[in-house]
N, C-alpha and C. Protein backbone atom coordinates (compact mmCIF):
# COMPACT_ATOMS: atom_id res chain seq x y z
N UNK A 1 0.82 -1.16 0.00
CA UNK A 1 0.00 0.00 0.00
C UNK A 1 0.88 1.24 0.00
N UNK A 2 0.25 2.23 -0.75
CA UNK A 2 1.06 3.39 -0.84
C UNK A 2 0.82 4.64 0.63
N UNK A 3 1.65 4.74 1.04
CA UNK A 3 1.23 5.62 1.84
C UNK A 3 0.70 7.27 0.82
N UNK A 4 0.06 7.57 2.11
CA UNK A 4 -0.78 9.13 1.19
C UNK A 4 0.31 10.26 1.18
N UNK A 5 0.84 10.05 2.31
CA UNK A 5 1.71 11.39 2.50
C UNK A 5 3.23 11.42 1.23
N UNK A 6 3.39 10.17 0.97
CA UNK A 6 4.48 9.73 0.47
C UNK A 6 3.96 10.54 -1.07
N UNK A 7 2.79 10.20 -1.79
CA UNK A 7 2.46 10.28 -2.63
C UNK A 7 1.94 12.07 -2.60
N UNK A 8 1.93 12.67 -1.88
CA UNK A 8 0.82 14.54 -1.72
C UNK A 8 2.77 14.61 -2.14
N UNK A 9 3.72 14.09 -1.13
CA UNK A 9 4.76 14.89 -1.76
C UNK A 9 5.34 15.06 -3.09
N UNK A 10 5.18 13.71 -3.46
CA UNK A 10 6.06 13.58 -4.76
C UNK A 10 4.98 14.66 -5.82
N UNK A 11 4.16 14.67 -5.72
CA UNK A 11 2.85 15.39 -6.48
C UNK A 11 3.60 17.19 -6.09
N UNK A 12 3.66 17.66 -4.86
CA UNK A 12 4.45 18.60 -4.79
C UNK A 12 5.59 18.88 -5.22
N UNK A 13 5.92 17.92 -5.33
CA UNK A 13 7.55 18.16 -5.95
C UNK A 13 7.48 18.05 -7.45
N UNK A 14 6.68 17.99 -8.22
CA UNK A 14 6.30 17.59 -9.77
C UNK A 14 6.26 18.85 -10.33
N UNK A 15 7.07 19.06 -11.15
CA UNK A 15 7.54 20.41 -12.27
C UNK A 15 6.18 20.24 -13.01
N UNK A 16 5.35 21.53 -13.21
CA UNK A 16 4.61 22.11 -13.39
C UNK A 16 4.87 23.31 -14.93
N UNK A 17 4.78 22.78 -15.70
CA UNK A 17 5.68 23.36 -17.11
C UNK A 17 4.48 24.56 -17.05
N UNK A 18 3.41 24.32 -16.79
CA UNK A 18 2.62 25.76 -16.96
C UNK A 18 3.01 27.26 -16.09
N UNK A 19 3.48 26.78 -15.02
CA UNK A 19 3.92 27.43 -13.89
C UNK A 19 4.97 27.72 -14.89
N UNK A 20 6.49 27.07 -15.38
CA UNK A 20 7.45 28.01 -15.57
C UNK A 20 7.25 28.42 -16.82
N UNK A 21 6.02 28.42 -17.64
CA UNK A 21 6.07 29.21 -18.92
C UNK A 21 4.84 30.53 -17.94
N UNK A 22 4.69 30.40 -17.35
CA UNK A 22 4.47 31.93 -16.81
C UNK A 22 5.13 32.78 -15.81
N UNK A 23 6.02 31.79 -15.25
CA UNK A 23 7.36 32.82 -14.95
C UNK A 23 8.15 33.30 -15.81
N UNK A 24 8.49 32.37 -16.49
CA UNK A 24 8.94 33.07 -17.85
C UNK A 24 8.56 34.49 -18.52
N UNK A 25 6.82 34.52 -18.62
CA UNK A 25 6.36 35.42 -19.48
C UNK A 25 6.32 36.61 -18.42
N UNK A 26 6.49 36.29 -16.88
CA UNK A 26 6.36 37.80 -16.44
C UNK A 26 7.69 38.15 -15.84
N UNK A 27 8.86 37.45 -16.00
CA UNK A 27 9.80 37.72 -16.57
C UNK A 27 10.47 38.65 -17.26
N UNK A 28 9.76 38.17 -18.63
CA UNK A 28 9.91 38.90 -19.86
C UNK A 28 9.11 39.99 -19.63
N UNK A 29 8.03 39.99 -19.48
CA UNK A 29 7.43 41.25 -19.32
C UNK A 29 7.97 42.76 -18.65
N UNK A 30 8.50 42.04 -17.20
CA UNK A 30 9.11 43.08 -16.66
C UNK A 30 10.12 43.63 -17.11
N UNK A 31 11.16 42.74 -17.69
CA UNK A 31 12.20 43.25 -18.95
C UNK A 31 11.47 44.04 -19.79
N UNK A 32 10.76 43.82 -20.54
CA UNK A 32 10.17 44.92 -21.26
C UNK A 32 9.80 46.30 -20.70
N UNK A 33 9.33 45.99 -19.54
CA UNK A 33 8.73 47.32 -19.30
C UNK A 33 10.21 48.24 -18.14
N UNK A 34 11.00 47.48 -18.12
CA UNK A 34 12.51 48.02 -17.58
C UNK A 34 12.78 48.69 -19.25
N UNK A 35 13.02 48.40 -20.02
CA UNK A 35 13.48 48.76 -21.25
C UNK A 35 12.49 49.99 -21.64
N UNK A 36 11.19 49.92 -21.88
CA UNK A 36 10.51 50.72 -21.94
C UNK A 36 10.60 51.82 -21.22
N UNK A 37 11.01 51.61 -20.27
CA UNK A 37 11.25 53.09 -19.19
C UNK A 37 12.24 53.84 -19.57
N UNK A 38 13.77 53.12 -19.79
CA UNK A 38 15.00 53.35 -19.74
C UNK A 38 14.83 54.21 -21.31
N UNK A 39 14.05 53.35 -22.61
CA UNK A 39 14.05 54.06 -23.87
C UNK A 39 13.00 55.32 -23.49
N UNK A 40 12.19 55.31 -22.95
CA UNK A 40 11.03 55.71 -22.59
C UNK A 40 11.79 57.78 -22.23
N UNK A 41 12.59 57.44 -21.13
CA UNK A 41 13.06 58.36 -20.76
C UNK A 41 13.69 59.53 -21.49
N UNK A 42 14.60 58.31 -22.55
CA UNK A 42 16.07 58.83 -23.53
C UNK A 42 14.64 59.66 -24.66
N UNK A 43 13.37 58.48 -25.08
CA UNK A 43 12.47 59.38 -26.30
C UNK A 43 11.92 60.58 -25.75
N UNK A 44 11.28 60.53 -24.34
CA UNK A 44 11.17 62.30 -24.06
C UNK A 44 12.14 63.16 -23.90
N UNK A 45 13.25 63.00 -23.69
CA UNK A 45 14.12 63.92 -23.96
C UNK A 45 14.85 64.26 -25.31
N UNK A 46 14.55 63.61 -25.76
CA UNK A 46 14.56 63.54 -27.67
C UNK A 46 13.29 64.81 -27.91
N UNK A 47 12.16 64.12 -27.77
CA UNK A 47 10.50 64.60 -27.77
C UNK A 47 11.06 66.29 -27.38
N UNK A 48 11.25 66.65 -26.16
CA UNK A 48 11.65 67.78 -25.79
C UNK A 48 12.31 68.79 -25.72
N UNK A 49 13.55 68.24 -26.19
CA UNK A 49 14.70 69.07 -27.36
C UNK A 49 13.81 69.29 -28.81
N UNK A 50 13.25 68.49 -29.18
CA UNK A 50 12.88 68.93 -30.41
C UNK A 50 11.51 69.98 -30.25
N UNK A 51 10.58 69.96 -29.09
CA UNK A 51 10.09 70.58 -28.87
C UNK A 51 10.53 72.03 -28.30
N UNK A 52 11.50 72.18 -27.97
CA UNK A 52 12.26 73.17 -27.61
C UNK A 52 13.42 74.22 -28.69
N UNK A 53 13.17 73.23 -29.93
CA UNK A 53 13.91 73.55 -30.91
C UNK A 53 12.98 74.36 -31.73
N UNK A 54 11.90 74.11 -31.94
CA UNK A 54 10.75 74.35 -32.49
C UNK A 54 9.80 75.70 -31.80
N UNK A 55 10.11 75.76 -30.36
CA UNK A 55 9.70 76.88 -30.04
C UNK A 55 10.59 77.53 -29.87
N UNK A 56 12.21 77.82 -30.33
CA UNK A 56 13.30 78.34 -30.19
C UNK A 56 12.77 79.20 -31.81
N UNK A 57 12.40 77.91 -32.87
CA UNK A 57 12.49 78.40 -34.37
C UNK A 57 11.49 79.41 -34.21
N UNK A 58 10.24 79.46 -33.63
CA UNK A 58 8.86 79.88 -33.81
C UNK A 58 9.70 81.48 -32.86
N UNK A 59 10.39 81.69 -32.39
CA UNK A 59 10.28 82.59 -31.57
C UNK A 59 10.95 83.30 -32.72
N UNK A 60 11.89 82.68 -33.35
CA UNK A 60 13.02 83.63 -34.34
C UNK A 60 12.05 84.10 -34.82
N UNK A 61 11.22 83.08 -35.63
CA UNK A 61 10.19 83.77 -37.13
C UNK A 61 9.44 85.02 -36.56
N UNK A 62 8.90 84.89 -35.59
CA UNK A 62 8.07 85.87 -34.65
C UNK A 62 8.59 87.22 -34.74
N UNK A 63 10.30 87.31 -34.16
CA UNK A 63 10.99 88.17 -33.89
C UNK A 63 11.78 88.97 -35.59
N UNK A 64 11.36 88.11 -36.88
CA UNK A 64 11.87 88.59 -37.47
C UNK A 64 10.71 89.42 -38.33
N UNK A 65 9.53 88.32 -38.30
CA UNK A 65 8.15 89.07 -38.70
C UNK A 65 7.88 90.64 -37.99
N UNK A 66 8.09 91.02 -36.76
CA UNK A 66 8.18 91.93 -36.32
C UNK A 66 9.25 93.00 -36.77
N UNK A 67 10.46 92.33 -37.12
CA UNK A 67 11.47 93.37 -37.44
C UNK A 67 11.65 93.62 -38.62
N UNK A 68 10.54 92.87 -40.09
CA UNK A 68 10.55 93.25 -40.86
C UNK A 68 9.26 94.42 -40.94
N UNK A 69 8.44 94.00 -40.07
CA UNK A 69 6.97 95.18 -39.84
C UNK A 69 7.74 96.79 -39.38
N UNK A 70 8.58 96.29 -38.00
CA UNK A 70 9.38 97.92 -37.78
C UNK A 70 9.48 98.41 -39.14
N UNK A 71 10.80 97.97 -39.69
CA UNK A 71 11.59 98.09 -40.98
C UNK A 71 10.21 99.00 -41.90
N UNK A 72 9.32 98.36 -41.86
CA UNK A 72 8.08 98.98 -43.00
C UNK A 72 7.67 100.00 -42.27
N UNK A 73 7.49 100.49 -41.34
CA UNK A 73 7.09 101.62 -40.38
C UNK A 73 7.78 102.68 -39.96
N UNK A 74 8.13 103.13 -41.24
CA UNK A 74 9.13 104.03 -41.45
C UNK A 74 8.55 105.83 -40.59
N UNK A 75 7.25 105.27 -40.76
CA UNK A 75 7.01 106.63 -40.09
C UNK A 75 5.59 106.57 -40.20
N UNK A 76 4.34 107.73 -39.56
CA UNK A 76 3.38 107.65 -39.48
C UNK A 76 2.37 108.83 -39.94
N UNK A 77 1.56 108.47 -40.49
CA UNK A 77 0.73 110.21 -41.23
C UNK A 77 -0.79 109.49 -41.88
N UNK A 78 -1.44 110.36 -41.43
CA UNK A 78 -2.93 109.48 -41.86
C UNK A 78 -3.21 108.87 -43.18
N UNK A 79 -2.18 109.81 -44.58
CA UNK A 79 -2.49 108.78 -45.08
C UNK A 79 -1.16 107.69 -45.72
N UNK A 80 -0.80 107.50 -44.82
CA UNK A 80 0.78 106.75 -44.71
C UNK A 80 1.59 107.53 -45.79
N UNK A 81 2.98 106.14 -45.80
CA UNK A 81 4.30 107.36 -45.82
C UNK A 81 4.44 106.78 -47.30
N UNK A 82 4.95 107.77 -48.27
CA UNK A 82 5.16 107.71 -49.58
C UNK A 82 6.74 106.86 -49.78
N UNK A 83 6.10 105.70 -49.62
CA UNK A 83 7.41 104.71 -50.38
C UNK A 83 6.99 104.18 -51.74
N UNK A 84 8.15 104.15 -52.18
CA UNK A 84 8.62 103.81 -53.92
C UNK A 84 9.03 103.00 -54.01
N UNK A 85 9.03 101.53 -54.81
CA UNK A 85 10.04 100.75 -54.94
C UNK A 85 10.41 101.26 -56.42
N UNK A 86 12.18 101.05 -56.02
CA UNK A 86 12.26 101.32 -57.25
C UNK A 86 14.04 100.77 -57.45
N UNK A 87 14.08 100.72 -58.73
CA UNK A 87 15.77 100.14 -59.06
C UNK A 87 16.85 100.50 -59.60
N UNK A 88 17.70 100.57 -59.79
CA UNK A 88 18.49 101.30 -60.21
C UNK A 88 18.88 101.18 -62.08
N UNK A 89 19.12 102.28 -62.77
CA UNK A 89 18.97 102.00 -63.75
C UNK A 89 20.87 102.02 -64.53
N UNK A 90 20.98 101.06 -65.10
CA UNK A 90 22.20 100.65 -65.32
C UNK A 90 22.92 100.77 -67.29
N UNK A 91 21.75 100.30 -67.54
CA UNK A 91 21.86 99.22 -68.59
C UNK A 91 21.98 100.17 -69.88
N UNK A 92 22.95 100.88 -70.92
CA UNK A 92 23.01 101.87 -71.47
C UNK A 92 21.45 102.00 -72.48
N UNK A 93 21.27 100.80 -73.30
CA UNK A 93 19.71 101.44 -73.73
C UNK A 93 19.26 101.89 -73.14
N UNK A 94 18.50 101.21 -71.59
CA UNK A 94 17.97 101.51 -70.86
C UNK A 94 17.63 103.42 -70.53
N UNK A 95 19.05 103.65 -70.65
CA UNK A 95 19.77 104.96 -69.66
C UNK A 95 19.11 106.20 -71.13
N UNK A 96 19.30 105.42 -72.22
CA UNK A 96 18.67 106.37 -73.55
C UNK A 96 17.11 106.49 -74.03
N UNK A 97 16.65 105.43 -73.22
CA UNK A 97 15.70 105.13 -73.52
C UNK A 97 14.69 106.12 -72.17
N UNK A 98 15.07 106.42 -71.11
CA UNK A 98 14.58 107.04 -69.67
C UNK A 98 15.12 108.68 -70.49
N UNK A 99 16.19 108.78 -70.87
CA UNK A 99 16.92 110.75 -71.81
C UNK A 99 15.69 110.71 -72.76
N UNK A 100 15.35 110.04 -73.53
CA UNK A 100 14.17 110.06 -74.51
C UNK A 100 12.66 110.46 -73.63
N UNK A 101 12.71 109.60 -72.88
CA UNK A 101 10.93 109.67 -72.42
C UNK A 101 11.13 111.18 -71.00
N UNK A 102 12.24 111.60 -70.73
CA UNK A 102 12.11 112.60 -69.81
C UNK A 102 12.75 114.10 -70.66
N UNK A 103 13.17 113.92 -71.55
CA UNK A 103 12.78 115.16 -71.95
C UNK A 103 11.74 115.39 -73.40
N UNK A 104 10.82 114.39 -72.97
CA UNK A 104 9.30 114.11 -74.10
C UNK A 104 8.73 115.26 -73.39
N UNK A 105 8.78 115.57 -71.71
CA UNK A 105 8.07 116.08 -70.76
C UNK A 105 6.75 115.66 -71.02
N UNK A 106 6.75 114.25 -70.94
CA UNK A 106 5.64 113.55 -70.82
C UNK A 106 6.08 112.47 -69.53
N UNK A 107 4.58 111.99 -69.27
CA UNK A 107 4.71 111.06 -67.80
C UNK A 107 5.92 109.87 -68.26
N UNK A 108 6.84 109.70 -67.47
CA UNK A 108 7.49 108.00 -67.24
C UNK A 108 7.80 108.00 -66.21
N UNK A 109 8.26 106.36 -66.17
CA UNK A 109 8.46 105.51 -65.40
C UNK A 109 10.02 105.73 -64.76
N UNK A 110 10.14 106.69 -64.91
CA UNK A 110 11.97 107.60 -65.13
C UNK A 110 12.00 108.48 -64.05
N UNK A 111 13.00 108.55 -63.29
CA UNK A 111 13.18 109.75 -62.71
C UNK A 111 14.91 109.98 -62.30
N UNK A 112 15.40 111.41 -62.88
CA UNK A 112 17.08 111.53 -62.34
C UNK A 112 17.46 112.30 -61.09
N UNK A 113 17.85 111.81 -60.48
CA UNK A 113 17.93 112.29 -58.88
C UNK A 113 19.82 113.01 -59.02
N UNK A 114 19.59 114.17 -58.28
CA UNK A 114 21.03 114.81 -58.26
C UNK A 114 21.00 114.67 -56.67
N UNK A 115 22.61 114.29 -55.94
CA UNK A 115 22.51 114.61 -54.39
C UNK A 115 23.06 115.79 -54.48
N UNK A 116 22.34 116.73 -53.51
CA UNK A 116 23.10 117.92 -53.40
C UNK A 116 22.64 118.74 -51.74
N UNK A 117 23.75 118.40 -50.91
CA UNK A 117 23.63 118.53 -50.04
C UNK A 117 25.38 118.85 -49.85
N UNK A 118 25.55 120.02 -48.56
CA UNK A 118 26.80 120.75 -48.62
C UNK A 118 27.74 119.00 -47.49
N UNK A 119 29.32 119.00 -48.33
CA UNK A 119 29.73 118.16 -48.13
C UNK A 119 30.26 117.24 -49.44
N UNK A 120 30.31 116.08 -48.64
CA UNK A 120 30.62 115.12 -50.14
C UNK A 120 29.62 114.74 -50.87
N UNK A 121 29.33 115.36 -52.05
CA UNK A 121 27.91 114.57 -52.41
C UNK A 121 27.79 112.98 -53.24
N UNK A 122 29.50 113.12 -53.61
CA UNK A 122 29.46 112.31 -54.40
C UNK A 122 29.76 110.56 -53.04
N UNK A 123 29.96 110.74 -52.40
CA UNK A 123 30.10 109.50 -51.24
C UNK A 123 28.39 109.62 -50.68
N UNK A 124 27.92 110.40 -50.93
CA UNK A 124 26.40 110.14 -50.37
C UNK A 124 25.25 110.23 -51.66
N UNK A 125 25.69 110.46 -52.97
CA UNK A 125 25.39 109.29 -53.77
C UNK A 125 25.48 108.53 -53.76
N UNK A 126 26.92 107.80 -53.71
CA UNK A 126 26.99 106.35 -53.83
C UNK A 126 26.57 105.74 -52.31
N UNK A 127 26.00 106.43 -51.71
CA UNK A 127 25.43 105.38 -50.36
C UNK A 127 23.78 105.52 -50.90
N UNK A 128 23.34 107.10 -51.42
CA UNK A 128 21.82 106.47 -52.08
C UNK A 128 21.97 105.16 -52.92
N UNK A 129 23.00 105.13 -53.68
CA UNK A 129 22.65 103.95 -54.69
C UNK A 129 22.54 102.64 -54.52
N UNK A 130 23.49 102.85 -53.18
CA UNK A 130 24.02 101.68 -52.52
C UNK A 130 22.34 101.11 -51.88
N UNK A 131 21.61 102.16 -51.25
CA UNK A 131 20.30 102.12 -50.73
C UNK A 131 19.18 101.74 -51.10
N UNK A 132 19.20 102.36 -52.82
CA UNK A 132 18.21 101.88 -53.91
C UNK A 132 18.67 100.13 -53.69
N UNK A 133 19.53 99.49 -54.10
CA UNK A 133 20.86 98.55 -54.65
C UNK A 133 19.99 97.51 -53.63
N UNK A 134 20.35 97.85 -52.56
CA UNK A 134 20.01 96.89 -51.36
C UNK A 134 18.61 97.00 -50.74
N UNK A 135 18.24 97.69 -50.62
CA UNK A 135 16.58 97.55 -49.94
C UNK A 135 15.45 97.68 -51.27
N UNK A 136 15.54 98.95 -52.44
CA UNK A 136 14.61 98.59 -53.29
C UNK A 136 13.44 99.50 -53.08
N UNK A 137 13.85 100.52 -52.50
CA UNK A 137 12.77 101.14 -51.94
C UNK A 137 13.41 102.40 -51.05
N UNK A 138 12.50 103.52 -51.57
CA UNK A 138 13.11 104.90 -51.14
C UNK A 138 11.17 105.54 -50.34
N UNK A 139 11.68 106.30 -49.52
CA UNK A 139 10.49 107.14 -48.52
C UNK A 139 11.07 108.17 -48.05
N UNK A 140 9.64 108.81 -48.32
CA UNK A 140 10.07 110.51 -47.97
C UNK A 140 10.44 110.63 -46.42
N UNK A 141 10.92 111.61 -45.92
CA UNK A 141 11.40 111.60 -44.80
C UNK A 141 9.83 111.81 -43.51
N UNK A 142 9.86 111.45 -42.38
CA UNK A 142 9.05 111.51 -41.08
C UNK A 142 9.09 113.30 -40.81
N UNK A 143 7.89 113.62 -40.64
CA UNK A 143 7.77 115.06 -39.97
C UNK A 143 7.98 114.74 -38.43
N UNK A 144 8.41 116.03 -37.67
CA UNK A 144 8.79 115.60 -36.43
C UNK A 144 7.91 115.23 -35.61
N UNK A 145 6.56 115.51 -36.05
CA UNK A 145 5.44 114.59 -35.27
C UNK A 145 5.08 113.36 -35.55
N UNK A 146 5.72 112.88 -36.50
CA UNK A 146 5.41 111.40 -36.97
C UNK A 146 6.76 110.65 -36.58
N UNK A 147 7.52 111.34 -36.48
CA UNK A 147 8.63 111.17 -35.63
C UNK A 147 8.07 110.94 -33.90
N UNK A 148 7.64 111.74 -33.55
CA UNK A 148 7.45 111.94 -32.28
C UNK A 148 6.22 110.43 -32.17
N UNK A 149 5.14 110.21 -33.12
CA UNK A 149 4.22 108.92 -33.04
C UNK A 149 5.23 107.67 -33.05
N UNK A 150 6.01 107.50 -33.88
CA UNK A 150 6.48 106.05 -34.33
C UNK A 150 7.70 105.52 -33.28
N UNK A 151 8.01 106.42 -32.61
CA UNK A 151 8.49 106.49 -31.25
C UNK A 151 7.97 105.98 -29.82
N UNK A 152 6.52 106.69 -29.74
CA UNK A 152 5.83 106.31 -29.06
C UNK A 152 4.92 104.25 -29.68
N UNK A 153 4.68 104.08 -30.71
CA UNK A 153 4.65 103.11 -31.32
C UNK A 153 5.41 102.13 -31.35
N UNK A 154 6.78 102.62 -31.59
CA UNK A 154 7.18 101.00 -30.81
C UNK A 154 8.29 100.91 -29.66
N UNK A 155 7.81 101.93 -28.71
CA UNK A 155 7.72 102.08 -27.54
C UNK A 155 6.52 100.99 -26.88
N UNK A 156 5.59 101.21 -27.47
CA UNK A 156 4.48 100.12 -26.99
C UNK A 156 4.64 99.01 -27.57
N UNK A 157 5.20 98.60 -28.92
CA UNK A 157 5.57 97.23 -29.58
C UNK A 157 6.53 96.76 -28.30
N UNK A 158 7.36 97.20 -28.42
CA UNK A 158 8.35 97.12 -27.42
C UNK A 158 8.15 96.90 -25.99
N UNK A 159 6.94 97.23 -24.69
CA UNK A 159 6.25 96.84 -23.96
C UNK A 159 5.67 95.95 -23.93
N UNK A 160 4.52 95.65 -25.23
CA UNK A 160 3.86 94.77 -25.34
C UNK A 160 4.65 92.84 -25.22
N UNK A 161 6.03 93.24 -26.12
CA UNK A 161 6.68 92.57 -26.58
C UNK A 161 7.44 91.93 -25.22
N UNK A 162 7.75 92.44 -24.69
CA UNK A 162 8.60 92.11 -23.44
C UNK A 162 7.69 92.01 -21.67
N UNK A 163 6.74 92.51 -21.82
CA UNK A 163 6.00 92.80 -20.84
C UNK A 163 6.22 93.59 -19.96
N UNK A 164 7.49 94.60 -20.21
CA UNK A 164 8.18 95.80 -19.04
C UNK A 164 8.73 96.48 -20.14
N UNK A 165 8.76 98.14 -19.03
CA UNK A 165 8.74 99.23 -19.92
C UNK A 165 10.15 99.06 -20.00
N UNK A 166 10.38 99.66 -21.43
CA UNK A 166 11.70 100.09 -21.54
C UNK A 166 12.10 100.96 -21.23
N UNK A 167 13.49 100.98 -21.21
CA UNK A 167 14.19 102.08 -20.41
C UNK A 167 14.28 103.58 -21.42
N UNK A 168 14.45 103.36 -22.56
CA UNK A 168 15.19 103.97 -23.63
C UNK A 168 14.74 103.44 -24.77
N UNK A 169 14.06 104.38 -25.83
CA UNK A 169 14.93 104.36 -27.36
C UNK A 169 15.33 104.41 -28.25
């Protein structure tokens, strides 16, 4: 006869393959989710530099959209400020063709500018031309009250922009 107790043990002691395919799997699991953390960590700080890169870019565009708006706000008058684009004329037809249509003393698209202001005129020609050359665009000068507005204007750009008054500018 078998004893009972003899037999509850050996039954206890009997490898249980279901048991170690689920130690196994939570095992593995926890490896995974160790890995998951560790990558987990390294991708938000990836995530966050690039998010930080992006509101670094957005701030430039912001700051340059604004400094091309100054740049256009040359001055202030109800019915804004008389800018021209205009280019420089080079090209010898060209130059015979503008002598023809301006002394037609009819309307063109022509106009000859002399600097004449006491000093060098001829070094502040070549900085008008230089001016036409590079920006493309000429405006009459600010009266001193539109002077005195566009001052106060982005004086407040300038507040708005920073959230404290400026000192100066």
């Amino acid at each position: 006869m078998i004893n009972a107790s003899v037999v509850s043990t050996a039954s206890a002691l009997e490898i249980h393959w279901g048991n170690v395919g689920s130690f196994i799997g939570g095992v593995a699991a926890v490896a995974l989710a160790v890995i998951a953390i560790i990558s987990g960590a390294a991708g938000l700080k990836d995530w966050r530099a690039k998010q930080r890169q992006l509101g670094e870019l957005a701030e430039e565009q912001a700051r340059e959209i604004r400094l091309h708006r100054q740049s256009a706000l040359q001055a202030w008058s109800p019915g804004g400020v008389a800018t021209y684009d205009v280019k420089l004329v080079t090209d010898p037809d060209e130059m015979r063709q503008a002598t023809k249509e301006l002394t037609a003393h009819e309307p063109s698209v022509y106009v000859v500018r002399r600097v004449s202001e006491s000093g060098n005129d001829v070094n502040r020609a070549d900085s008008l031309r230089n001016l036409i050359e590079r920006d493309g665009r000429l405006s009459r000068a600010p009266s001193p009250d539109e002077i005195a507005a566009l001052e106060e204007g982005r004086r407040q750009l300038l507040t708005a922009e920073d959230g404290k008054l400026p000192s100066a500018i």
